[in-house]
C-alpha atoms as a PDB file:
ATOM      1  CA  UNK A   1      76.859 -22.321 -55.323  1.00  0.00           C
ATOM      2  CA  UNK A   2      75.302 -25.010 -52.902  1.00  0.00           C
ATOM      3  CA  UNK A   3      77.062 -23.298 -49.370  1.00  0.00           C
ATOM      4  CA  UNK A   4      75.284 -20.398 -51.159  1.00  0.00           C
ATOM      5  CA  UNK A   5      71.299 -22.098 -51.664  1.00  0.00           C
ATOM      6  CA  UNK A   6      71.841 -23.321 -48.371  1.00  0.00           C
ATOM      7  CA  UNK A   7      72.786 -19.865 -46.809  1.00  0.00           C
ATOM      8  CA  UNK A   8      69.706 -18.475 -48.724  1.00  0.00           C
ATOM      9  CA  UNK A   9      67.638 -21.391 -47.123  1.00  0.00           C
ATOM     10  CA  UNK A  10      68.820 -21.044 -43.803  1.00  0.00           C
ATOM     11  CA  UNK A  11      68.058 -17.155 -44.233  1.00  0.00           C
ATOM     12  CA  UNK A  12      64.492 -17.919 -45.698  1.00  0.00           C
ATOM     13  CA  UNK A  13      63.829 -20.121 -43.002  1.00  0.00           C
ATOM     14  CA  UNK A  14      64.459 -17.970 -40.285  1.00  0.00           C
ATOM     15  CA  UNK A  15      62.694 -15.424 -41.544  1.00  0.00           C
ATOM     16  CA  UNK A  16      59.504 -17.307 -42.261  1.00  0.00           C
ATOM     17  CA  UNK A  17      60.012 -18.589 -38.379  1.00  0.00           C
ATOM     18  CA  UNK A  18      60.843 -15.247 -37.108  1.00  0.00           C
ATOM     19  CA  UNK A  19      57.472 -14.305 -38.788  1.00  0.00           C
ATOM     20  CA  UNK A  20      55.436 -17.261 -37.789  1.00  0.00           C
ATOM     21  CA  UNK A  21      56.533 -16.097 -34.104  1.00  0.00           C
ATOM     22  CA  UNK A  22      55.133 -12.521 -34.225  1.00  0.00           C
ATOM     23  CA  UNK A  23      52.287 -13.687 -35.295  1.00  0.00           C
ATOM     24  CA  UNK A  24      51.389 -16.489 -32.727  1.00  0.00           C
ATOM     25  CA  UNK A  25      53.189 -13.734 -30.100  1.00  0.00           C
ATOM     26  CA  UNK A  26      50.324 -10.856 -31.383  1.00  0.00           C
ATOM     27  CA  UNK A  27      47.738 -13.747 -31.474  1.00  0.00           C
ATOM     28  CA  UNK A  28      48.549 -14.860 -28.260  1.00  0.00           C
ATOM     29  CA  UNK A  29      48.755 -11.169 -26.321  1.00  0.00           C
ATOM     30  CA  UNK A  30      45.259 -10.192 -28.337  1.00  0.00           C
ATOM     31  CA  UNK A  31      44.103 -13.103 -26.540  1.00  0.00           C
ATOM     32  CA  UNK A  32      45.460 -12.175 -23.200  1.00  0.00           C
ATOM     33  CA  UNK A  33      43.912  -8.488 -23.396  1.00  0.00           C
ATOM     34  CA  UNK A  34      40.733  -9.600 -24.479  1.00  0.00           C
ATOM     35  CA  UNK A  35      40.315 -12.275 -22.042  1.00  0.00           C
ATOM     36  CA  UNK A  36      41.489  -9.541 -18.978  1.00  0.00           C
ATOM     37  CA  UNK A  37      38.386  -6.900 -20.806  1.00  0.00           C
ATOM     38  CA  UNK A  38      36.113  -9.359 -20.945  1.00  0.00           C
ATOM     39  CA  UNK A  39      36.821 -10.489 -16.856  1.00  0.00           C
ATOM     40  CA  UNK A  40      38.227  -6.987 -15.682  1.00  0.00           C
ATOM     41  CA  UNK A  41      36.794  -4.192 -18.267  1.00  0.00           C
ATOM     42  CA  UNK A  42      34.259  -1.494 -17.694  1.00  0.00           C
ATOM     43  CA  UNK A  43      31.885  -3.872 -19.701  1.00  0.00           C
ATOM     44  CA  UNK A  44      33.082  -7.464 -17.903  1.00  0.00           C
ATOM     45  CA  UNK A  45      32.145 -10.167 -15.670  1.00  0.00           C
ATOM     46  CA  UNK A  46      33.028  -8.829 -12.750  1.00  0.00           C
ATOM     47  CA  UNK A  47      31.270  -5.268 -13.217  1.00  0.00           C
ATOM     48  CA  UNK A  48      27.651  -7.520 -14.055  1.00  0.00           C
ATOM     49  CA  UNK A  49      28.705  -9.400 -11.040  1.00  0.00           C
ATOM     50  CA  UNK A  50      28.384  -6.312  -9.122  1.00  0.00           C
ATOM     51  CA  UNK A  51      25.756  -4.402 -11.002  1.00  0.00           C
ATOM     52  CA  UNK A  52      23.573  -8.403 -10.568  1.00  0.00           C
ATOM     53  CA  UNK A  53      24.547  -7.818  -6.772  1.00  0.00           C
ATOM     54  CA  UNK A  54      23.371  -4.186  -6.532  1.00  0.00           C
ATOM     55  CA  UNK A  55      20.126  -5.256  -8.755  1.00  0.00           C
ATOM     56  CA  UNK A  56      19.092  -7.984  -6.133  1.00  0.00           C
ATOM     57  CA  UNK A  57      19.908  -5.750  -3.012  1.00  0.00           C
ATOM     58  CA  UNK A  58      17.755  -2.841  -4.743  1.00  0.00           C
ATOM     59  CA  UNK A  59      14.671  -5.867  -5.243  1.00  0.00           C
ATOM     60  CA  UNK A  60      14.785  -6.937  -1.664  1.00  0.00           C
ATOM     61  CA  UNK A  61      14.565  -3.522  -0.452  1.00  0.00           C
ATOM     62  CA  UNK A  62      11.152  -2.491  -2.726  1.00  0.00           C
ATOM     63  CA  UNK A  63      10.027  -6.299  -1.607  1.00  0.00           C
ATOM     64  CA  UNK A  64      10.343  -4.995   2.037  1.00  0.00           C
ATOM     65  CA  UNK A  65       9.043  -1.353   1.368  1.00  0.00           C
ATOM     66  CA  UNK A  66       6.040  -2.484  -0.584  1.00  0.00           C
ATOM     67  CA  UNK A  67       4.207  -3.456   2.287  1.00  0.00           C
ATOM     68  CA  UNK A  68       4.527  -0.215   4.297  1.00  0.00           C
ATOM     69  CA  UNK A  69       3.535   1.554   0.961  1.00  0.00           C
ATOM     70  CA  UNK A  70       0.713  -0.734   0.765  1.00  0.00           C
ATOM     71  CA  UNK A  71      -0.456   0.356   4.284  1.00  0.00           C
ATOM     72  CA  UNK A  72       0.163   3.455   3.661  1.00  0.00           C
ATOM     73  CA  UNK A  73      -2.405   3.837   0.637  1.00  0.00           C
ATOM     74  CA  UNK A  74      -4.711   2.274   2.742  1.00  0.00           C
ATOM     75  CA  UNK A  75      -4.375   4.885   5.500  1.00  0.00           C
ATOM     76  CA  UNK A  76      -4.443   7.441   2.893  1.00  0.00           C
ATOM     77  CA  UNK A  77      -7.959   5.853   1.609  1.00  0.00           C
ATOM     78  CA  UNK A  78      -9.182   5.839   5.118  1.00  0.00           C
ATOM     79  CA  UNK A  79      -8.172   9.950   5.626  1.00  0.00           C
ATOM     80  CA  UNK A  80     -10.070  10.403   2.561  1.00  0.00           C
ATOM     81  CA  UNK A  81     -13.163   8.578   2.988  1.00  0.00           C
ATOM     82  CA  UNK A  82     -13.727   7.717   6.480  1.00  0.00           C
ATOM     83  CA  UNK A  83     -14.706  10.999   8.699  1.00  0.00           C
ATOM     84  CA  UNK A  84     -14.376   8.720  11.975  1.00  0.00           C
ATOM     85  CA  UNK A  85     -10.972   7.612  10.816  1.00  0.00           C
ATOM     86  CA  UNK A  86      -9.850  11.569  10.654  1.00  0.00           C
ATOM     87  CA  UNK A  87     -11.616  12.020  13.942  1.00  0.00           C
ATOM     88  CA  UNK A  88      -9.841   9.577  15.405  1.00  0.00           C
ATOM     89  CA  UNK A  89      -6.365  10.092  14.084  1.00  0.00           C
ATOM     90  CA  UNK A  90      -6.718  13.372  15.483  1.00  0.00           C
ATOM     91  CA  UNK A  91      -7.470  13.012  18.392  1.00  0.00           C
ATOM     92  CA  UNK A  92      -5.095  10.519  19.588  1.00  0.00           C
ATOM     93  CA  UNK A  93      -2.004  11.533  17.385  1.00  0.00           C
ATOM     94  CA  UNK A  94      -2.578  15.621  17.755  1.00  0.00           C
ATOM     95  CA  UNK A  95      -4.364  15.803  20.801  1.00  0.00           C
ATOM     96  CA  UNK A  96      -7.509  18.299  18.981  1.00  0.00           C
ATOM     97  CA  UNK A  97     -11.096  17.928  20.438  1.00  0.00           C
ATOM     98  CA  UNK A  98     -14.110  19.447  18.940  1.00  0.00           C
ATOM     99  CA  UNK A  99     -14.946  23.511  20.677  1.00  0.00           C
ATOM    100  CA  UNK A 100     -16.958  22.412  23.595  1.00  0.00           C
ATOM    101  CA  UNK A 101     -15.053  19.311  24.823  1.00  0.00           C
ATOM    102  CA  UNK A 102     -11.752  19.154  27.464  1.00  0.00           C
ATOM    103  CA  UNK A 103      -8.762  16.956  26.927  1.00  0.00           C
ATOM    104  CA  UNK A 104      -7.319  15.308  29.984  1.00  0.00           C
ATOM    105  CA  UNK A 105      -4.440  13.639  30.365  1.00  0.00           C
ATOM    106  CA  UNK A 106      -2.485  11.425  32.110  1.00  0.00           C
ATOM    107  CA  UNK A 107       0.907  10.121  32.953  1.00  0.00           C
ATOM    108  CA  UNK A 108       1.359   6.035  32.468  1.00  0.00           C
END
């Protein structure tokens, strides 16, 4: 009866070890897979890398446009409010003169 307990033991034993192993083994891959999502994954740390490069890339060009737009609104104001402003504009980007005046011009 005793080669018997102990066979049962034995067989009890390797079972509860053989279970103990899946588990740590499932634990341990679960671990693995969520650690590689987290670093790798369409949601991870190296996508918000990326996206936090594109982000400051995208702010340094509107930091370098918004001057230009700035001068921009302010030539806008100017074509709006200031006749001499159109006057001149016109006459030295598009070459127009008022109906009684000639245009000459030269070669530099």
């Amino acid at each position: 009866m005793s080669g018997y307990h102990n066979l049962l033991e034995k067989q009890v034993r390797a079972e509860a070890n053989r279970n103990r192993m899946i588990f740590y083994t499932v634990i341990v891959l679960s671990f693995i897979y969520l650690s590689i999502s987290l670093v790798f994954g369409d949601m991870g740390l190296m996508k918000y890398l990326e996206m936090n490069k594109t982000r400051t890339s995208i702010e340094k060009q509107i930091n370098e446009v918004h001057p230009q737009n700035e001068q921009l609104r302010q030539q806008l104001k100017a074509l709006k409010d200031d006749p001499f402003y159109r006057e001149k504009l016109a006459r030295e980007e598009y070459g127009l003169s008022k109906p009684d005046e000639y245009i000459f011009q030269y070669d530099r």
